[in-house]
Protein backbone atom coordinates (compact mmCIF):
# COMPACT_ATOMS: atom_id res chain seq x y z
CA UNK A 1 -79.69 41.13 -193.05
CA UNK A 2 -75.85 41.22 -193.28
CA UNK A 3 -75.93 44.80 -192.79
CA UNK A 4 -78.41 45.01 -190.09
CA UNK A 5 -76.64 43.01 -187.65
CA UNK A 6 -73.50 45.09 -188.38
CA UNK A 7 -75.77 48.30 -187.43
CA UNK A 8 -76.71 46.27 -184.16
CA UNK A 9 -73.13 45.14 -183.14
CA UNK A 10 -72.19 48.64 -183.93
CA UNK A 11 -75.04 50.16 -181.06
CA UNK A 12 -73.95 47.80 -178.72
CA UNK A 13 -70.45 48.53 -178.85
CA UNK A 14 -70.80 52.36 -179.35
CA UNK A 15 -73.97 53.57 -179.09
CA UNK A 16 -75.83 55.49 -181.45
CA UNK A 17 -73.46 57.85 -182.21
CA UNK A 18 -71.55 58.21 -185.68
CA UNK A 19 -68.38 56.66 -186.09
CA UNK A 20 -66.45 57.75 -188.72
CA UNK A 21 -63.74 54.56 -189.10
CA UNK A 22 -66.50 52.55 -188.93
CA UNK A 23 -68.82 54.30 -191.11
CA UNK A 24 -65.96 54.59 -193.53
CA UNK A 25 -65.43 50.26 -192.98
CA UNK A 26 -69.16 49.34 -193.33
CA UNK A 27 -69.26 51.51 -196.54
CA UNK A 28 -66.02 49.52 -197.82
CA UNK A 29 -67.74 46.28 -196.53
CA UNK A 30 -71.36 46.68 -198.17
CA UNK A 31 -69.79 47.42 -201.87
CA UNK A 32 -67.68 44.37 -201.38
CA UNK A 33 -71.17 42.24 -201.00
CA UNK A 34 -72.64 44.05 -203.80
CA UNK A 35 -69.97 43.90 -205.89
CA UNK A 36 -69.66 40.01 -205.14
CA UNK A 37 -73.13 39.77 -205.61
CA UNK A 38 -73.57 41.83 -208.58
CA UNK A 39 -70.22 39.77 -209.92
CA UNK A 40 -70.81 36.02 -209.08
CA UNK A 41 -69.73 33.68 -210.96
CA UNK A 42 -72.93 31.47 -210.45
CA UNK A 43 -74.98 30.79 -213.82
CA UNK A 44 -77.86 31.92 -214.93
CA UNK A 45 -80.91 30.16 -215.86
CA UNK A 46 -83.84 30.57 -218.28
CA UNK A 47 -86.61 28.68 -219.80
CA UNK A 48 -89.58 29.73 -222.02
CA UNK A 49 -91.80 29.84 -219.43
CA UNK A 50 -89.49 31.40 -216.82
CA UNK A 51 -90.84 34.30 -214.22
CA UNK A 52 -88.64 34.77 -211.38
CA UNK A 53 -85.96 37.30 -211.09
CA UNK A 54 -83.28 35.12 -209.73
CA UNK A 55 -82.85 32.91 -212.80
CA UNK A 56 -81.28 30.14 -210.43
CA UNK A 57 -81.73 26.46 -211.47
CA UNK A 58 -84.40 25.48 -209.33
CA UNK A 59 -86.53 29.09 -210.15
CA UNK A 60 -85.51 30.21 -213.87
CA UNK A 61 -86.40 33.75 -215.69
CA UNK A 62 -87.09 34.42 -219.08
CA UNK A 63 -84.17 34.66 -221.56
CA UNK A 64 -84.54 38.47 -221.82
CA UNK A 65 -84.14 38.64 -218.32
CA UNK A 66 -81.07 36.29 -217.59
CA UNK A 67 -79.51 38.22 -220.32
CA UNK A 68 -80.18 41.77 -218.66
CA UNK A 69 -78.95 40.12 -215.62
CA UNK A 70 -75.99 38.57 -216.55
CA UNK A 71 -72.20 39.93 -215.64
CA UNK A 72 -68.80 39.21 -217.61
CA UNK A 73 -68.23 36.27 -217.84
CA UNK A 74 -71.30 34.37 -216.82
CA UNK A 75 -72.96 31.50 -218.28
CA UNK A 76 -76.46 31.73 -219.11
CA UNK A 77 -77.98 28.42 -220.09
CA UNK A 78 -81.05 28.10 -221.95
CA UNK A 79 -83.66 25.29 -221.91
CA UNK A 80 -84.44 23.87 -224.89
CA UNK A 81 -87.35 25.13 -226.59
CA UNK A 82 -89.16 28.03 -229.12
CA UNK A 83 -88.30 31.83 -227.54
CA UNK A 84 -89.90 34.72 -228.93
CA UNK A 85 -90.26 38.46 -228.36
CA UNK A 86 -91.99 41.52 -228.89
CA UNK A 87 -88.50 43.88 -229.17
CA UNK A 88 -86.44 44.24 -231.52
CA UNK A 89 -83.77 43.01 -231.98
CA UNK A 90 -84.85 40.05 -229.55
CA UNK A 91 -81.70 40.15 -227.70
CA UNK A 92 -79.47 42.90 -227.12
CA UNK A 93 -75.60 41.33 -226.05
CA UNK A 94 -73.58 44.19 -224.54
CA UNK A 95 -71.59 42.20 -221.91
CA UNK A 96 -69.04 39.37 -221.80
CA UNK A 97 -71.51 36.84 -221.29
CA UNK A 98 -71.30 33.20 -222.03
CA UNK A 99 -75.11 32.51 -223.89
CA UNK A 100 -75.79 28.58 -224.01
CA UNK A 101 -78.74 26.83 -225.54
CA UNK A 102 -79.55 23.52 -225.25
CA UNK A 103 -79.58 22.90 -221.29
CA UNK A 104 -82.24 19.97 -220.95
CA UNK A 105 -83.93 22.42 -217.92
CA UNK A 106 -83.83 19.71 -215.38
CA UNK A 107 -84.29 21.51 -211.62
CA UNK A 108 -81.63 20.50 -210.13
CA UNK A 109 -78.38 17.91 -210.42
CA UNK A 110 -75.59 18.59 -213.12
CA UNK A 111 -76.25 20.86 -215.74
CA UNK A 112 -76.66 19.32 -219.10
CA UNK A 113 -76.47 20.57 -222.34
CA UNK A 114 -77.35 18.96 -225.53
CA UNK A 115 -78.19 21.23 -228.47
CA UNK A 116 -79.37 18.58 -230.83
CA UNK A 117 -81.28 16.50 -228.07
CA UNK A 118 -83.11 19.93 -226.52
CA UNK A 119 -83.05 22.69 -229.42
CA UNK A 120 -83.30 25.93 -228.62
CA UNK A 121 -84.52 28.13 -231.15
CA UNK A 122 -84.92 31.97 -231.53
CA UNK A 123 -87.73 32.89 -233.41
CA UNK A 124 -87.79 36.35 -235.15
CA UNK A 125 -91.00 35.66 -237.06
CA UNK A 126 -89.90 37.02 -239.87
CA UNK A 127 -90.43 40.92 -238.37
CA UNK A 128 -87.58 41.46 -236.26
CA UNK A 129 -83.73 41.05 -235.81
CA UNK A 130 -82.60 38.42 -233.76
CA UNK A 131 -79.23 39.12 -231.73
CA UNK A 132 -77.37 42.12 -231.56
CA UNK A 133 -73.95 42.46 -229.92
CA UNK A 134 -72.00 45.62 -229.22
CA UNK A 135 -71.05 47.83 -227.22
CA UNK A 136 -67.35 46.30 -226.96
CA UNK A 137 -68.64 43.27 -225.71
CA UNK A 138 -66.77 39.73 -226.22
CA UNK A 139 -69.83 37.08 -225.72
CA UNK A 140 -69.47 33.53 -226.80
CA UNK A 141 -72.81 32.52 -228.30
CA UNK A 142 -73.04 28.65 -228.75
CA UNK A 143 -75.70 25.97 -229.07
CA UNK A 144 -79.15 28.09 -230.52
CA UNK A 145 -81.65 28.00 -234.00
CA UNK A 146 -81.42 31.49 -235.28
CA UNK A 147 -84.59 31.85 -237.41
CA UNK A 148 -86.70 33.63 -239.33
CA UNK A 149 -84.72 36.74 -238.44
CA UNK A 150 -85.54 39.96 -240.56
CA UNK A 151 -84.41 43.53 -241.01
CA UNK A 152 -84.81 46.16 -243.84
CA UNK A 153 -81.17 46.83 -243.96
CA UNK A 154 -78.39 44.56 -242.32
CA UNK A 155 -78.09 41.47 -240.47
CA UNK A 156 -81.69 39.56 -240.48
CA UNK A 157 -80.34 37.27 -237.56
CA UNK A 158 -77.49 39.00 -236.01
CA UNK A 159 -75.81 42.26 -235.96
CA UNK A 160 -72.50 42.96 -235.11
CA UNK A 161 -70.68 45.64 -234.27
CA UNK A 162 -67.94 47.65 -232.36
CA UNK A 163 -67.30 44.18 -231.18
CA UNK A 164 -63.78 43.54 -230.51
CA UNK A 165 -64.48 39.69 -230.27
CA UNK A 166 -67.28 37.27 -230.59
CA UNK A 167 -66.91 33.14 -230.68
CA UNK A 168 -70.18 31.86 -232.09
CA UNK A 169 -70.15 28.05 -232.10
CA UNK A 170 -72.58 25.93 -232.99
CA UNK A 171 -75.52 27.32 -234.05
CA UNK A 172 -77.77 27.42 -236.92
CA UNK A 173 -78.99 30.14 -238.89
CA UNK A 174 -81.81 29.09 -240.92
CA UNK A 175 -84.39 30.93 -242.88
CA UNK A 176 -83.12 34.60 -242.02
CA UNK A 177 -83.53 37.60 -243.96
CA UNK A 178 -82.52 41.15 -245.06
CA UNK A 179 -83.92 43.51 -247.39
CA UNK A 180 -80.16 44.73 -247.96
CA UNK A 181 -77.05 43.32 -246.61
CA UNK A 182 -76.06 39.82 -244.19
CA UNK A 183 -79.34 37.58 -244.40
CA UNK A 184 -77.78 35.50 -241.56
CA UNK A 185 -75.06 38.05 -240.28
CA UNK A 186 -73.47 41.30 -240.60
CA UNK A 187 -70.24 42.25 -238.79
CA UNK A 188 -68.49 45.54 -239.00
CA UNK A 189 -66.03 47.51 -236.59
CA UNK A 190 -65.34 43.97 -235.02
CA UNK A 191 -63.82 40.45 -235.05
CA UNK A 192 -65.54 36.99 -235.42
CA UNK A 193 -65.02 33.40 -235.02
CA UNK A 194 -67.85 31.13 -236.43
CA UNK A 195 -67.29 27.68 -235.72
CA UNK A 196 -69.54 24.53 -236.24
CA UNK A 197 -72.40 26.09 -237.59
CA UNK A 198 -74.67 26.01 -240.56
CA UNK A 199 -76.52 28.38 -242.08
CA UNK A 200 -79.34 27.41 -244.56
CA UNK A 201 -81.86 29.39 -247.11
CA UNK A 202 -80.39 32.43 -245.64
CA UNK A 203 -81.63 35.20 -248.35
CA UNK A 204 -80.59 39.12 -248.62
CA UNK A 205 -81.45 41.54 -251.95
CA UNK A 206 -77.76 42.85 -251.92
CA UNK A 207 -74.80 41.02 -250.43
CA UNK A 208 -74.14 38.29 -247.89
CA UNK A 209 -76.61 35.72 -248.04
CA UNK A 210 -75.43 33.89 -245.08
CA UNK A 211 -73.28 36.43 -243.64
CA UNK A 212 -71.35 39.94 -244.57
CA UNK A 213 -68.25 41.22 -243.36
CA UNK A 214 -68.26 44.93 -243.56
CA UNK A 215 -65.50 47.60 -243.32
CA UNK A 216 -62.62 47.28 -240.84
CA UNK A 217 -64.14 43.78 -239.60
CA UNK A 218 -61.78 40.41 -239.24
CA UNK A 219 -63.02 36.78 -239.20
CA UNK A 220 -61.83 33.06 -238.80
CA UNK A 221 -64.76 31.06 -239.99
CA UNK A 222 -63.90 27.28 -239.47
CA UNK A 223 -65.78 24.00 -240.32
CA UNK A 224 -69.23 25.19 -241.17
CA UNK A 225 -71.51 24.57 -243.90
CA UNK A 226 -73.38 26.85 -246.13
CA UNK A 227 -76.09 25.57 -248.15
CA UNK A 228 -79.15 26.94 -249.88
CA UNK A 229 -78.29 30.47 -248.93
CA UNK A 230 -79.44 33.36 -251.95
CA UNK A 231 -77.55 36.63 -253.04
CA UNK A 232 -77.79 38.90 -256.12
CA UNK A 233 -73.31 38.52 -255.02
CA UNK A 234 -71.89 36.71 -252.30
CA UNK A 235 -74.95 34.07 -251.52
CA UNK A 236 -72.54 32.43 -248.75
CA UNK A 237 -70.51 35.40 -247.99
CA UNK A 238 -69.80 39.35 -248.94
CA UNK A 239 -66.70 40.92 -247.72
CA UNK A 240 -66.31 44.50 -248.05
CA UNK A 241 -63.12 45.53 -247.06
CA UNK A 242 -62.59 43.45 -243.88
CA UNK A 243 -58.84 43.76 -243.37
CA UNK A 244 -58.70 39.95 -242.21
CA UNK A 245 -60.25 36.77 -243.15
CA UNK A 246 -59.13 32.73 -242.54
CA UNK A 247 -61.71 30.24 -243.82
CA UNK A 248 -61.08 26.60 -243.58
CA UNK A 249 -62.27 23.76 -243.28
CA UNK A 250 -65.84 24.66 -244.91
CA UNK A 251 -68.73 23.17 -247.05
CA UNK A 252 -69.94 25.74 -249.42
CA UNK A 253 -72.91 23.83 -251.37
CA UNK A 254 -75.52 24.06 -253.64
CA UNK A 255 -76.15 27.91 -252.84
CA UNK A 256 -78.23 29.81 -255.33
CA UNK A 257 -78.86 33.12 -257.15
CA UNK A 258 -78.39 33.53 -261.34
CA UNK A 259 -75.12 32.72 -262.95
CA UNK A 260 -73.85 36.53 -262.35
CA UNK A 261 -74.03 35.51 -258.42
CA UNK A 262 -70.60 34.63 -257.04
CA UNK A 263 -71.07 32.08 -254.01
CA UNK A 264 -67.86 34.35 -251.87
CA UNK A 265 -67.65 37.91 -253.23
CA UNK A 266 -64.00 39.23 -251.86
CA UNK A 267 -63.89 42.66 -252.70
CA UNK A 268 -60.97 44.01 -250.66
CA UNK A 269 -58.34 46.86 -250.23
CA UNK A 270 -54.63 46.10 -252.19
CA UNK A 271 -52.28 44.40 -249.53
CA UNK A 272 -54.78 42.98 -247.03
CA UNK A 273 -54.88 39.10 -247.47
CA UNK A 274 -58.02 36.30 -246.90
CA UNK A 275 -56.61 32.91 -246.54
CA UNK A 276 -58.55 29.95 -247.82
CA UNK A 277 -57.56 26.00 -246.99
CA UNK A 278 -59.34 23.12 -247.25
CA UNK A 279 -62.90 24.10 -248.09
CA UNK A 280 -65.15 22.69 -250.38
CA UNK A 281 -67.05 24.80 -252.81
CA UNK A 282 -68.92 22.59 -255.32
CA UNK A 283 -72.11 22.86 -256.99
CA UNK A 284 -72.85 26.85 -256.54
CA UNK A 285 -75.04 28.80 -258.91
CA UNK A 286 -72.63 31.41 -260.12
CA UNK A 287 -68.24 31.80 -259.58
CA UNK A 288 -67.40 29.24 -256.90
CA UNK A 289 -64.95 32.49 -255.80
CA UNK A 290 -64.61 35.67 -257.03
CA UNK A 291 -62.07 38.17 -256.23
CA UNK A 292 -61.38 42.08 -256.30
CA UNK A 293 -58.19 44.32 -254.84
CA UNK A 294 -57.57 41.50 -251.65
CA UNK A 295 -54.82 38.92 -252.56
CA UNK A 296 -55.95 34.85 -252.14
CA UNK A 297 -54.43 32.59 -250.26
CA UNK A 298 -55.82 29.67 -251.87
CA UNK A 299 -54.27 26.16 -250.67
CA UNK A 300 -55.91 22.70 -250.35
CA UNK A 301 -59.70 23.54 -252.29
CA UNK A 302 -61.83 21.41 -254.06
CA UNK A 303 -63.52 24.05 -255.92
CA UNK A 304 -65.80 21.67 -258.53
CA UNK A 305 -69.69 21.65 -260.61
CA UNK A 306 -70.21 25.49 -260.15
CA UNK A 307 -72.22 27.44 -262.63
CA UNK A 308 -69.94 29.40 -263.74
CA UNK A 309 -66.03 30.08 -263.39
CA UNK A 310 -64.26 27.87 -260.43
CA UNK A 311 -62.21 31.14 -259.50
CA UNK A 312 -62.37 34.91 -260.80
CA UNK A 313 -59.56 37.24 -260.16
CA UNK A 314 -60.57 40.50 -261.15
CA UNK A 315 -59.38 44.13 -260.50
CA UNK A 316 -56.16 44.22 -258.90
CA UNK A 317 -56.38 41.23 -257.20
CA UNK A 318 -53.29 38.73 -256.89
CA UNK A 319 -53.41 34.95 -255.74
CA UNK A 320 -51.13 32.27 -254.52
CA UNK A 321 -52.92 29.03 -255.77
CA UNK A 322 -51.76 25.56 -254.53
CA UNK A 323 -53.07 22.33 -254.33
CA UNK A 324 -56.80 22.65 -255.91
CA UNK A 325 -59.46 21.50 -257.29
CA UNK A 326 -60.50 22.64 -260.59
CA UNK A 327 -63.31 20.18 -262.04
CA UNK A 328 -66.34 20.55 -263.42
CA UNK A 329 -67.33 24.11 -264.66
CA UNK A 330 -68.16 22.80 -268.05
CA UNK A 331 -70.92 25.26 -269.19
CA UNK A 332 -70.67 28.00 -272.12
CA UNK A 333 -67.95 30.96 -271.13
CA UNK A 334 -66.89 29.08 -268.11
CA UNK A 335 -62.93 28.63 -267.11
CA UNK A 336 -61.74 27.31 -263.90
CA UNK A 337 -59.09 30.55 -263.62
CA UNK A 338 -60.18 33.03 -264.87
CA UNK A 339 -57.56 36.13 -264.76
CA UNK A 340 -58.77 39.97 -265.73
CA UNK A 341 -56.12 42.23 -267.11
CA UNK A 342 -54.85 43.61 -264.03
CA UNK A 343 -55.17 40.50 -262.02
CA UNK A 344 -51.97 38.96 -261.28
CA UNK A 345 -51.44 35.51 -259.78
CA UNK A 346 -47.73 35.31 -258.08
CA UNK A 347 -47.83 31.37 -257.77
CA UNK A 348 -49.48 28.45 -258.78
CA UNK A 349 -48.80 24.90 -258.49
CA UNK A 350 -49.59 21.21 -258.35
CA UNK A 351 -53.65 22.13 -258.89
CA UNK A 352 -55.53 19.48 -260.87
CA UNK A 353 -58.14 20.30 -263.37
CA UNK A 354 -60.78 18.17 -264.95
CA UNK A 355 -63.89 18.74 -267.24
CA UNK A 356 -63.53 22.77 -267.18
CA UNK A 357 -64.80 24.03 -270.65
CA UNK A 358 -61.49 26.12 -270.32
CA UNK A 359 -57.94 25.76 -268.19
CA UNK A 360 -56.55 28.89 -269.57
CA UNK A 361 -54.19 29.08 -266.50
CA UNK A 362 -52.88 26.08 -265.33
CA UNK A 363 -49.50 27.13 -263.51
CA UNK A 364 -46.61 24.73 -263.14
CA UNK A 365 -46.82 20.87 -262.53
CA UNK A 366 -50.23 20.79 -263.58
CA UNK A 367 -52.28 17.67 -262.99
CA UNK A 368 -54.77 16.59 -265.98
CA UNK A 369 -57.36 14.03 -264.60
CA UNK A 370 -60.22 12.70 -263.24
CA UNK A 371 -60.56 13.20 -259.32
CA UNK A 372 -62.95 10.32 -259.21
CA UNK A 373 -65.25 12.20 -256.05
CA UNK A 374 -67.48 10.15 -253.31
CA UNK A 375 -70.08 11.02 -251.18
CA UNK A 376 -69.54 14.99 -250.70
CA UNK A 377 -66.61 15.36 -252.78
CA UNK A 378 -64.45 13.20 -251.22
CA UNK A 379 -61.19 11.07 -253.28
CA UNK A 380 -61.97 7.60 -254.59
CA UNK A 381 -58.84 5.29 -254.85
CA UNK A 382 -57.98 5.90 -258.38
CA UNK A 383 -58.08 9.57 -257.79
CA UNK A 384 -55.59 11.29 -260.25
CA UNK A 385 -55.51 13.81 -257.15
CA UNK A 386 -53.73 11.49 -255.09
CA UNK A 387 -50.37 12.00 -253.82
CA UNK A 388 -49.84 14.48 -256.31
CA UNK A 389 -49.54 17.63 -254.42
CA UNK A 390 -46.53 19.67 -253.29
CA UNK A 391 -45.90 20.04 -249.74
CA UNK A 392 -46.96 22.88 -247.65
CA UNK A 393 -47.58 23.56 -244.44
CA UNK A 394 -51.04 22.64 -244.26
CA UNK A 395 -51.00 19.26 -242.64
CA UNK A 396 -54.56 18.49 -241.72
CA UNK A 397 -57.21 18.33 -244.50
CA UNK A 398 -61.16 18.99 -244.27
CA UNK A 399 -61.57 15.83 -242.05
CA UNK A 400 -58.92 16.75 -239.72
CA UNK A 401 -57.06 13.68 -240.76
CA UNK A 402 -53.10 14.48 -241.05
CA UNK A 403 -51.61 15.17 -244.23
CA UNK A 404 -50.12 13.70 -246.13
CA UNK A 405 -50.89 10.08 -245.39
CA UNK A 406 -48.92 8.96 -248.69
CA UNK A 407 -45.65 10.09 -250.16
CA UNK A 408 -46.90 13.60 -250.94
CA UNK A 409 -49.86 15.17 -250.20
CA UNK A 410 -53.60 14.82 -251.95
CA UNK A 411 -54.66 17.91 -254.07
CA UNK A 412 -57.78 19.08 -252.52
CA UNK A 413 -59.58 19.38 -249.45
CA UNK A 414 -59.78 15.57 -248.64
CA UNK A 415 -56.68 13.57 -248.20
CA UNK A 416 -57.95 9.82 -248.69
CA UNK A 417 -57.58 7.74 -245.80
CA UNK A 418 -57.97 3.25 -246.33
CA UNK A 419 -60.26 3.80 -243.54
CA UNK A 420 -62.88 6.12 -245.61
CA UNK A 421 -62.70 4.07 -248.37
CA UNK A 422 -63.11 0.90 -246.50
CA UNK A 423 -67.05 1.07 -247.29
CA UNK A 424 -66.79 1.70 -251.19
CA UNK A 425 -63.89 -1.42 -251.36
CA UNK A 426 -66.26 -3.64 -249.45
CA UNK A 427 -69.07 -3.13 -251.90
CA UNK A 428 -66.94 -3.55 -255.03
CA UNK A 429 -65.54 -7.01 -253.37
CA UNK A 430 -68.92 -7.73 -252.59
């Protein structure tokens, strides 16, 4: 209509004859509107049952529509609810779009989202791929279920790739699959943050239950937890040369595979460095951690009850080991170290061990005792772990509760607050 009365106003003043400045300024003027159109910041709306084509609020499309439709930088929110699809993968993410599940759908008013209250799960079925970013594109992707995702090679509920940033937040990825490599995720040519998600009975043949980092790939994976996820190596995590890798903050439980199957596989290139702090990594089939070529990082880790060694440093691999926990990896041939013959470790310090079948490598200012664990691994009062670390500069522990709260700080991921163990002293008094 816009342009229409601009043709009119342009008769009445000229005639019907061509006017080249003003051809040349009604040109300039209609790519402005399209480009503001095709541009706008407005969100993006869609629901399972979704059929218009404007995806507003009030009249919402289908997800594979908004997501066509959607620009850098806009929002699409997602009702709450089961999606499925007949492509694969489901979704294709090739723009800087902001994907966000859990909008309660409501027509009109403010737009609320609530994951937990409206979920909002993807479906694969178990015969397709779920997400797939690329094409340079830095999406967040926050608030979803990824399930049932499959493929016969890598990345049963997302692939990644040639991605030069992606902030998934979260989301759960439960029950995905591949016949190969990443059950939950695979990742190569491109960077990752994964924050406040969980991934669960995640299952691949190879490598990378939960997720795989593949060549020339960086991540910062921060307070997640992994649980029930399978491997033959790697059942939470595979990293194949990835030149980066900081992972705090984590819960690593109870994931499965024989007692060959490593629960984080690091096999790495001599130099590159993964950083671990403050993760929890207790009660694993195989190796809590194993490591090849990369050189640990390993500060502030309550690495405890694993099937078979705590930590393996293996083939050229070197470590810098403060502040852990070693407890628990009592069965036949296990150590809490253990050190092959071109492993090196370049410092170790102030780590506590406890009911290891073997402490081979125990470093300086050792600490011999029990840890005395609540709940999920968290200090008791009497913890020999208590104020017995050295200082570093990791001052926050796995609760994101400063440390240290005593004279020095707490070995492990947990630094024991009165407040967390106000509930155990009121039963003992009681």
């Amino acid at each position: 209509m816009e342009v229409q009365m601009a043709a009119d106003i342009h008769k009445k003043r000229f005639g019907t004859g061509m006017n080249f400045p003003f051809m040349i300024g009604l040109f300039l003027w209609c790519l402005g509107l399209f480009a503001a159109q095709s541009w706008s910041a407005d969100p993006l709306f869609a629901t399972t049952t979704g059929t218009d084509i404007v995806c507003s609020q009030s009249n919402p499309c289908n997800l594979v529509t908004a997501v066509f439709l959607a620009g850098d930088n806009q929002y699409v929110y997602v009702a709450g609810g089961t999606y499925t699809g007949a492509m694969d993968p489901m979704l294709m993410v090739n723009q800087d779009i902001r994907l966000i599940g859990g909008w309660d759908g409501a027509a009109s008013g403010p737009v609320i989202v609530d994951p937990k209250a409206n979920p909002t799960i993807l479906d694969g079925e178990n015969i397709r791929r779920v997400i797939e970013v690329c094409d340079m594109a830095t999406p967040i992707i926050s608030g979803f279920t990824i399930k049932r995702g499959y493929h016969t090679l890598k990345g049963g509920g997302m692939y990644i790739y040639n991605t030069p940033l992606l902030q998934l937040q979260d989301t759960v990825f439960y029950d995905n699959y591949s016949s190969a490599y990443g059950g939950g995720i695979y990742i190569s040519e491109g960077t990752i943050e994964i924050t406040n998600c969980r991934f669960e009975t995640n299952e691949v043949v190879y490598g990378g239950g939960a997720l795989m980092l593949g060549n020339n790939s960086s991540a910062t994976i921060a307070k997640n937890t992994f649980t029930g996820n399978t491997a033959s190596y790697g059942s939470v995590m595979h990293v194949d040369k990835a030149f980066a890798l900081f992972f705090y903050n984590n819960y690593v439980l109870n994931n499965l595979g024989n007692t060959d199957t490593d629960a984080i596989s690091l096999n790495g290139t001599i130099g590159d460095e993964v950083n671990f702090y403050n993760n929890i990594i207790a009660g694993n089939s195989g190796d809590g951690i194993k490591v090849l070529k990369y050189t640990l990082n390993l500060y502030h880790n309550t690495i405890a009850d694993n099937g078979r060694d705590g930590l393996s440093l293996s083939t050229d691999s070197h470590a810098v080991i403060i502040n852990n926990i070693f407890s628990g990896h009592d069965g036949s041939w296990c150590e809490s170290i253990y050190l092959g013959s071109t492993a090196v470790i370049d410092s170790s310090t102030n780590n506590l061990f406890y009911n290891n079948a073997s402490d081979p490598h125990t470093g300086t200012n050792p600490v011999f005792g029990n840890p005395m664990f609540k709940g999920v691994y968290h200090l008791m009062p009497k913890s020999a772990a208590r104020d017995t670390g050295a200082s570093t500069f990791i001052n926050w522990d796995i609760d994101k509760e400063a440390r240290p709260k005593g004279d020095a700080p707490d070995i492990g991921a947990d630094e024991a607050y009165l407040s967390n163990l106000a509930p155990i002293l009121f039963q003992l008094l009681n």
